[in-house]
C-alpha atoms as a PDB file:
ATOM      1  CA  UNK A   1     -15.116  25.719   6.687  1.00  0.00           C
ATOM      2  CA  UNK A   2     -13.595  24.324   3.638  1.00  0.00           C
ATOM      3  CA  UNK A   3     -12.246  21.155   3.441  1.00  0.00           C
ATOM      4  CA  UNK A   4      -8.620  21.057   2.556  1.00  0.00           C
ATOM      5  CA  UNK A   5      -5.851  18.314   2.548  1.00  0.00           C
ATOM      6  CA  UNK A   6      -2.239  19.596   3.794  1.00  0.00           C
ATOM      7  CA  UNK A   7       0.775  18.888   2.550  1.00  0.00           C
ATOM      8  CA  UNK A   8       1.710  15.525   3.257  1.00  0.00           C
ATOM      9  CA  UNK A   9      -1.531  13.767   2.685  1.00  0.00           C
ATOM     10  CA  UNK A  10      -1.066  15.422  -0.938  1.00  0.00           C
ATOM     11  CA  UNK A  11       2.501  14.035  -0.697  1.00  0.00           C
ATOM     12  CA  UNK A  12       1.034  10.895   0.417  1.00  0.00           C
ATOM     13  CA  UNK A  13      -1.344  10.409  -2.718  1.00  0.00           C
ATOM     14  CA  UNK A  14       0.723  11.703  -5.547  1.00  0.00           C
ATOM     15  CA  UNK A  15       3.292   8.823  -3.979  1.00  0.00           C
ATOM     16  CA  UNK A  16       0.658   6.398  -3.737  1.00  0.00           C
ATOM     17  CA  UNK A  17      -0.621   6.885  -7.308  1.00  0.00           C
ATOM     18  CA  UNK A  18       3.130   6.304  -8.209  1.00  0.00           C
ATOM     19  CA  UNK A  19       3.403   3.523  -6.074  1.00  0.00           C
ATOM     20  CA  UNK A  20       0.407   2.106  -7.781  1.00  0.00           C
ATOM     21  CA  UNK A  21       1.830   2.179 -11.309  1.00  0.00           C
ATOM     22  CA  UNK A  22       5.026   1.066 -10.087  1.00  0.00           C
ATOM     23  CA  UNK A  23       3.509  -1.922  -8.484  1.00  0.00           C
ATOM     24  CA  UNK A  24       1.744  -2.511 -11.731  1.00  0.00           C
ATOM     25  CA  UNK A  25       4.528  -2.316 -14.324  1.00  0.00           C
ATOM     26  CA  UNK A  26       6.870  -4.234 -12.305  1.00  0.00           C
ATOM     27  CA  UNK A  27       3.935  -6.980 -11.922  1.00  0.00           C
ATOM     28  CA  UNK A  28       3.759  -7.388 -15.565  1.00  0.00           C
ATOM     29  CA  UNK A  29       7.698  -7.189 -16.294  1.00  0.00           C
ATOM     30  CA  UNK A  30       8.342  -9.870 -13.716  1.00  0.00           C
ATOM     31  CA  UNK A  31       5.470 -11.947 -14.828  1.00  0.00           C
ATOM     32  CA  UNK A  32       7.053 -11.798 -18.529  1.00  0.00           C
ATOM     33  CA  UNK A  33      10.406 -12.468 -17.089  1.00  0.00           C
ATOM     34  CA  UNK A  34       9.274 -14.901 -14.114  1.00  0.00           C
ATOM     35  CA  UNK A  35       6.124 -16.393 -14.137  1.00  0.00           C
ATOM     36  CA  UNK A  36       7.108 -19.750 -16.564  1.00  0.00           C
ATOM     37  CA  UNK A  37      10.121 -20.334 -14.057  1.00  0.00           C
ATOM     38  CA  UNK A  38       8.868 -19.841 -10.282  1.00  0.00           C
ATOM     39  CA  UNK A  39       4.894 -19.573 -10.640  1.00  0.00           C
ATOM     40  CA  UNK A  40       2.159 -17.564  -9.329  1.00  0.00           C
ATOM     41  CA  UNK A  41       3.084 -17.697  -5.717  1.00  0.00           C
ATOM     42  CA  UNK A  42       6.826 -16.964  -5.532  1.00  0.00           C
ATOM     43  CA  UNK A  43       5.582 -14.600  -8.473  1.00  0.00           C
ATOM     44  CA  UNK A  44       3.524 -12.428  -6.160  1.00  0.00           C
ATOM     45  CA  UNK A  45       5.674 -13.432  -3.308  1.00  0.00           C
ATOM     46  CA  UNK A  46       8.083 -11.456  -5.324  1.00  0.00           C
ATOM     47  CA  UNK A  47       5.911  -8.416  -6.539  1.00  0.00           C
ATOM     48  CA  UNK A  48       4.736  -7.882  -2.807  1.00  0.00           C
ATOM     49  CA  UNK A  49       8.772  -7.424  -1.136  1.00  0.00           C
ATOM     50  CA  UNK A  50       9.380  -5.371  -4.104  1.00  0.00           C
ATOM     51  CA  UNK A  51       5.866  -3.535  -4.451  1.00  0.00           C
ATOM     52  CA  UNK A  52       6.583  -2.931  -0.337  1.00  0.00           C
ATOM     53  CA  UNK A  53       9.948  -1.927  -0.399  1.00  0.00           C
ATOM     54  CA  UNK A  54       9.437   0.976  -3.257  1.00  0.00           C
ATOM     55  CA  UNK A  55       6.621   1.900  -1.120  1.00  0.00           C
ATOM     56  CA  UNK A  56       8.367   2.179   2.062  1.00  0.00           C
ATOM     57  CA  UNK A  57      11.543   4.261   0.377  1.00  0.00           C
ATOM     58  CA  UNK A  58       9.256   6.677  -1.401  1.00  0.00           C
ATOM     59  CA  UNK A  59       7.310   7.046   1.654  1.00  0.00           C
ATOM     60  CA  UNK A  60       9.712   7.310   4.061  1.00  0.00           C
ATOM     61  CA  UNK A  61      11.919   9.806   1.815  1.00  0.00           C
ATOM     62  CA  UNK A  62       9.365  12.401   0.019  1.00  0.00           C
ATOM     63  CA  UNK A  63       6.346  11.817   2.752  1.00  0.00           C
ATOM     64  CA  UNK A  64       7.289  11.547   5.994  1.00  0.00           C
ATOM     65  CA  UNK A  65      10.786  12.252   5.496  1.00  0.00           C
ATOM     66  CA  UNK A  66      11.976  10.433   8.684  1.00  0.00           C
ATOM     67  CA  UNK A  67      15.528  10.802  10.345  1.00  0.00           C
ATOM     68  CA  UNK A  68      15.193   7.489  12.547  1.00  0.00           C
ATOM     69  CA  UNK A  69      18.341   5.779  12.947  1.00  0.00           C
ATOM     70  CA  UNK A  70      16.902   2.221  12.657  1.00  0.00           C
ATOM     71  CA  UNK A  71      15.803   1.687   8.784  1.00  0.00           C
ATOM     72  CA  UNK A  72      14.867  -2.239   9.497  1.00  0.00           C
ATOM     73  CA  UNK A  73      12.644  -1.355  12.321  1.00  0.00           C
ATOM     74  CA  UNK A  74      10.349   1.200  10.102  1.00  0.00           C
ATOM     75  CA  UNK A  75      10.660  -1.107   6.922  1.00  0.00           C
ATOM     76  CA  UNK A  76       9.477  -4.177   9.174  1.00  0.00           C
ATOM     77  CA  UNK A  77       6.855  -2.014  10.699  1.00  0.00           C
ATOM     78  CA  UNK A  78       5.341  -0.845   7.162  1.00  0.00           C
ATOM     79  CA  UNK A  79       5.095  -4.683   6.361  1.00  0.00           C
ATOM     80  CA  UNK A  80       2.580  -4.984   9.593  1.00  0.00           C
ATOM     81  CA  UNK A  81       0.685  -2.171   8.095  1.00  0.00           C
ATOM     82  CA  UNK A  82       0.410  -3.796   4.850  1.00  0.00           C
ATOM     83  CA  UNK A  83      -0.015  -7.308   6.323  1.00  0.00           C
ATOM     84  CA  UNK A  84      -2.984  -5.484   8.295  1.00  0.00           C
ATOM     85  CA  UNK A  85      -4.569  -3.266   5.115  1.00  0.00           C
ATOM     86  CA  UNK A  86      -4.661  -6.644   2.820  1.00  0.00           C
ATOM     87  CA  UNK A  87      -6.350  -8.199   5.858  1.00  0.00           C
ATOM     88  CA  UNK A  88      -9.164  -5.101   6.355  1.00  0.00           C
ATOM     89  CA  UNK A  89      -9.033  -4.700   2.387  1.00  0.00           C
ATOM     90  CA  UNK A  90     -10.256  -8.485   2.188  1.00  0.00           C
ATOM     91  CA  UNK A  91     -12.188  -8.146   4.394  1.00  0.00           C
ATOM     92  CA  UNK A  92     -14.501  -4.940   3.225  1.00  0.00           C
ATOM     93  CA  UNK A  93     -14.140  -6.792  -0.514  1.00  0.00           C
ATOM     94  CA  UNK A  94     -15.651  -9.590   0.783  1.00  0.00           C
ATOM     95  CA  UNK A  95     -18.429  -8.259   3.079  1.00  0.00           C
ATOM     96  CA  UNK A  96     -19.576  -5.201   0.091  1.00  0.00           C
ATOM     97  CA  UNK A  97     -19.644  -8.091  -2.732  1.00  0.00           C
ATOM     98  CA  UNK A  98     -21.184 -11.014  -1.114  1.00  0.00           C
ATOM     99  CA  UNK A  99     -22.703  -9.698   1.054  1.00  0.00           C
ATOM    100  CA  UNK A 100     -24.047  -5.977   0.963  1.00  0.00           C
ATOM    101  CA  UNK A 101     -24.257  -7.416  -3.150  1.00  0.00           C
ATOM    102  CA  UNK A 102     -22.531  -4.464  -4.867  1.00  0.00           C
ATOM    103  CA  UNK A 103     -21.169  -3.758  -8.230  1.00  0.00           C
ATOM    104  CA  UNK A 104     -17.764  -4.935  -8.447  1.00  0.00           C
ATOM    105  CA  UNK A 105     -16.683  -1.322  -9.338  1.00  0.00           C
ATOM    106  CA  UNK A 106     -18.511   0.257  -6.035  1.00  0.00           C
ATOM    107  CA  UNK A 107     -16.596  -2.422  -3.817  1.00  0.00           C
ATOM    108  CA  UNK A 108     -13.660  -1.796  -5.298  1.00  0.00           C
ATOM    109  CA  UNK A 109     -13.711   1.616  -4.898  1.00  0.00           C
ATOM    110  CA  UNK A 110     -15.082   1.487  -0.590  1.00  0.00           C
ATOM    111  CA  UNK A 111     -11.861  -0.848  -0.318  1.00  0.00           C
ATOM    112  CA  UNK A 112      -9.086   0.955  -1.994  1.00  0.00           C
ATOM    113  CA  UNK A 113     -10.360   4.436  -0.090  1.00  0.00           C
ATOM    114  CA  UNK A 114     -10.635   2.399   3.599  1.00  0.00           C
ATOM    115  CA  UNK A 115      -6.921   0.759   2.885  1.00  0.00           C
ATOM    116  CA  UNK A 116      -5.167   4.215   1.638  1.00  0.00           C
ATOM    117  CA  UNK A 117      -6.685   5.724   4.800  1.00  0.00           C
ATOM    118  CA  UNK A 118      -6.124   3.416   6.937  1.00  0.00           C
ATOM    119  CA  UNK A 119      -2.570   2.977   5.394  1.00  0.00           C
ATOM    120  CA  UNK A 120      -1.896   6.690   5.433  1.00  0.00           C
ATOM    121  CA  UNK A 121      -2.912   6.329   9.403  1.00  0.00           C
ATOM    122  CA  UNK A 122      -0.912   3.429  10.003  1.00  0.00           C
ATOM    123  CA  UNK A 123       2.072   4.942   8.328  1.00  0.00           C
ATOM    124  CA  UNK A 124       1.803   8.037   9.794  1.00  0.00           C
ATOM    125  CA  UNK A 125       1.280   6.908  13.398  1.00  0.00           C
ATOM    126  CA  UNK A 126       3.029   3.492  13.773  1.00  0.00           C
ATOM    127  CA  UNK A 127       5.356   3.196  10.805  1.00  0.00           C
ATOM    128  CA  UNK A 128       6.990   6.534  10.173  1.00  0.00           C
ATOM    129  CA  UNK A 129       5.880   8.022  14.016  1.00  0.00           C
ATOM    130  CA  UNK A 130       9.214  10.406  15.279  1.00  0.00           C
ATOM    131  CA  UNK A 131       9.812  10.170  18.665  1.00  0.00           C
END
């Protein structure tokens, strides 16, 4: 049997990877144009809704391409799904770094592939989920 991903997890990466960079560029431009007047917190305060929102809208439009009537309810649901990854992603940073003692670059890599999957599985099944 060979392993093969379909369609929308590919969807789901290529958007992720662009999420990624988006997430990055626009944390640099609004650190440029923000940081000196409102500070690291409302700084990433501000990154997250806007790292979150072009998330959501990407994913709900080219990955899961939902029809549900209530837009709030599946963009408030995808912030529980973040709020949830950052917790599981902090937590697996923590536990391979201090205390399984691996290479920053190992860790970092376990992390990022347990929160995409358990993002993709959380967007797929709670976020984006047609009735």
């Amino acid at each position: 049997m060979i392993f093969t991903i379909g369609d929308k997890k590919k969807r789901y990466l290529i958007t992720g990877l662009i999420n990624t960079i988006f997430g990055y560029f626009i944390g640099i431009l609004n650190y440029i144009l923000f940081y000196k007047l409102i500070g690291i917190f409302f700084l990433s305060l501000l990154n997250n809704i806007l790292s979150i929102t072009f998330s959501f809208l990407t994913y709900k439009y080219f990955v899961f391409k939902t029809k549900n009537e209530f837009f709030l309810k599946e963009y408030l649901k995808s912030y529980i799904v973040y709020g949830l990854a950052f917790i599981i992603g902090t937590f697996f940073l923590w536990l391979t770094l201090e205390i399984l003692k691996l290479d920053i670059f190992v860790a970092q890599f376990i992390t990022i592939s347990l929160t995409v999957i358990f993002s993709y599985i959380g967007n797929n099944y709670f976020t984006f989920k047609e009735k």
